[in-house]
Protein backbone atom coordinates (compact mmCIF):
# COMPACT_ATOMS: atom_id res chain seq x y z
CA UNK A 1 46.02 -23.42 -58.00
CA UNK A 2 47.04 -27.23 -58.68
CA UNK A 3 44.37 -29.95 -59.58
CA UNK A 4 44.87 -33.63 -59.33
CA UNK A 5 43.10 -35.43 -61.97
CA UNK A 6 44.51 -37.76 -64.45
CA UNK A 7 44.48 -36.64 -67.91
CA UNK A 8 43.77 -38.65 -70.88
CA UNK A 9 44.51 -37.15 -74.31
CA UNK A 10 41.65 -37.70 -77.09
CA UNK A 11 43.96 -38.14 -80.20
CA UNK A 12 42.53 -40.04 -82.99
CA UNK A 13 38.48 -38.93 -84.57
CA UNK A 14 37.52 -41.58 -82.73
CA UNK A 15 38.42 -40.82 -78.75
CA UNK A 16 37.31 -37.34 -80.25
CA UNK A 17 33.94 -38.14 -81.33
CA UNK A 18 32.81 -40.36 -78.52
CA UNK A 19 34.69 -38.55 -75.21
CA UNK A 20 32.97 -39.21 -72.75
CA UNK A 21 29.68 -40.62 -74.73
CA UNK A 22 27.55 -43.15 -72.72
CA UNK A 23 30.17 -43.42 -70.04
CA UNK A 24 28.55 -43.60 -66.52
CA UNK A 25 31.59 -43.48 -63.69
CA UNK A 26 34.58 -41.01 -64.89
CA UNK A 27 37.24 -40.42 -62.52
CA UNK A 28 39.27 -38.38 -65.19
CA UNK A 29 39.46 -35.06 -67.31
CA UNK A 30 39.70 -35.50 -71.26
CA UNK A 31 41.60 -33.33 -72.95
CA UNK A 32 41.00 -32.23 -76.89
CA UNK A 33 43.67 -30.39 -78.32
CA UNK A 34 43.28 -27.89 -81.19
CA UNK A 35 39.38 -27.95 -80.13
CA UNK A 36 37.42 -24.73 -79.83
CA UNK A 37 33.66 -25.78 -78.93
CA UNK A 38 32.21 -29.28 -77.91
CA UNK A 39 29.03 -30.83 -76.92
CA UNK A 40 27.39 -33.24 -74.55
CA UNK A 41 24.86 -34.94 -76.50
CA UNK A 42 24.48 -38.37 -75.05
CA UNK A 43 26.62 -38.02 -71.52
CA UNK A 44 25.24 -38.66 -68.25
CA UNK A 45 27.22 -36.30 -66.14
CA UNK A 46 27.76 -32.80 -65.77
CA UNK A 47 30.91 -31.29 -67.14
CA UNK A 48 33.24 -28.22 -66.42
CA UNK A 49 34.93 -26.70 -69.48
CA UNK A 50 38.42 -25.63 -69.64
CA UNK A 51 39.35 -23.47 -72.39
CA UNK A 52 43.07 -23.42 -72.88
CA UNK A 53 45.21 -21.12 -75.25
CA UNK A 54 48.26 -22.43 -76.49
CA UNK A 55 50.34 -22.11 -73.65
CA UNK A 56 47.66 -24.04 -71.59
CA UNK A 57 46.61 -21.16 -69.57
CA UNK A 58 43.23 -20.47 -68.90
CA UNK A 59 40.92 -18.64 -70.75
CA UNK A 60 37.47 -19.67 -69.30
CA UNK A 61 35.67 -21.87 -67.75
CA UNK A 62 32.50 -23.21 -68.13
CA UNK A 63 30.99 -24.75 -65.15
CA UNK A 64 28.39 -27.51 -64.91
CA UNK A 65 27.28 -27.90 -68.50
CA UNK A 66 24.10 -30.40 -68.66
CA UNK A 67 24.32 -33.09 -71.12
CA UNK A 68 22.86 -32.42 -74.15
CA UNK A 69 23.67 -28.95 -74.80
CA UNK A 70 26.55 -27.14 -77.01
CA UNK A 71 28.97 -24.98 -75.77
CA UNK A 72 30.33 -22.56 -78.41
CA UNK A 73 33.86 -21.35 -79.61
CA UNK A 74 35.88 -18.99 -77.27
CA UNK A 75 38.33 -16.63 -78.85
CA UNK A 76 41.64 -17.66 -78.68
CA UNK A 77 41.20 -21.13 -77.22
CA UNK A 78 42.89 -23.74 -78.98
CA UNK A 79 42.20 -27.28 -76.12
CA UNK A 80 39.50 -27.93 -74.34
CA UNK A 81 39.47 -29.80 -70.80
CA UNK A 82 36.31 -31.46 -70.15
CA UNK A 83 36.14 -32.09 -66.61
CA UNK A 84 33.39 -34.20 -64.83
CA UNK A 85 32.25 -31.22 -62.75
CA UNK A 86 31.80 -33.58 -59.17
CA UNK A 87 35.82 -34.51 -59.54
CA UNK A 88 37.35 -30.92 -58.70
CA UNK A 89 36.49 -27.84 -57.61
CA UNK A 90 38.22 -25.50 -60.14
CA UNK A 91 37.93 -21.82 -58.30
CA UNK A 92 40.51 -19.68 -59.39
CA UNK A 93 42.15 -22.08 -62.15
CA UNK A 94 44.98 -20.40 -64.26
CA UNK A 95 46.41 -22.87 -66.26
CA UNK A 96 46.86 -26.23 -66.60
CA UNK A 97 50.26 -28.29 -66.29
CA UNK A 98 50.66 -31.97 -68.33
């Protein structure tokens, strides 16, 4: 399966520490490489979380995670996609191409 979304890359401990903090309209997914676990303290959207290994396949996602809450470490993953979960309808995602 293919997704369209644009993908912005959160490289510096900044872009890392706020992602997608306080924002209110997101029409993009956020990616956070070498990242095993993140949180949603202080968003105001619903996410879907892509765990990627480190050929960017897929090794779970997590779907709809309510702000303020903490999703924990998956074994093997090594980036995380966040995904604003009303952008794409991930069903039967295997990897991710960028």
């Amino acid at each position: 399966m293919r997704i369209n979304i644009e993908i912005k890359v959160a490289e510096t401990f900044f872009s890392k520490f706020l992602g997608f903090m306080f924002k209110k309209n997101v029409n993009y997914a956020l990616l956070f490489k070498n990242c095993r676990s993140i949180h949603t303290f202080f968003m105001r959207f619903n996410l879907d979380i892509v765990f990627l290994d480190k050929e960017n396949k897929v090794i779970k996602v997590v779907r709809n995670v309510k702000p303020f809450r903490v999703v924990l470490p998956i074994k093997n993953s090594f980036s995380i996609l966040e995904i604003p979960s009303n952008i794409e309808n991930l069903t039967n995602i295997e990897s991710i191409d960028f």
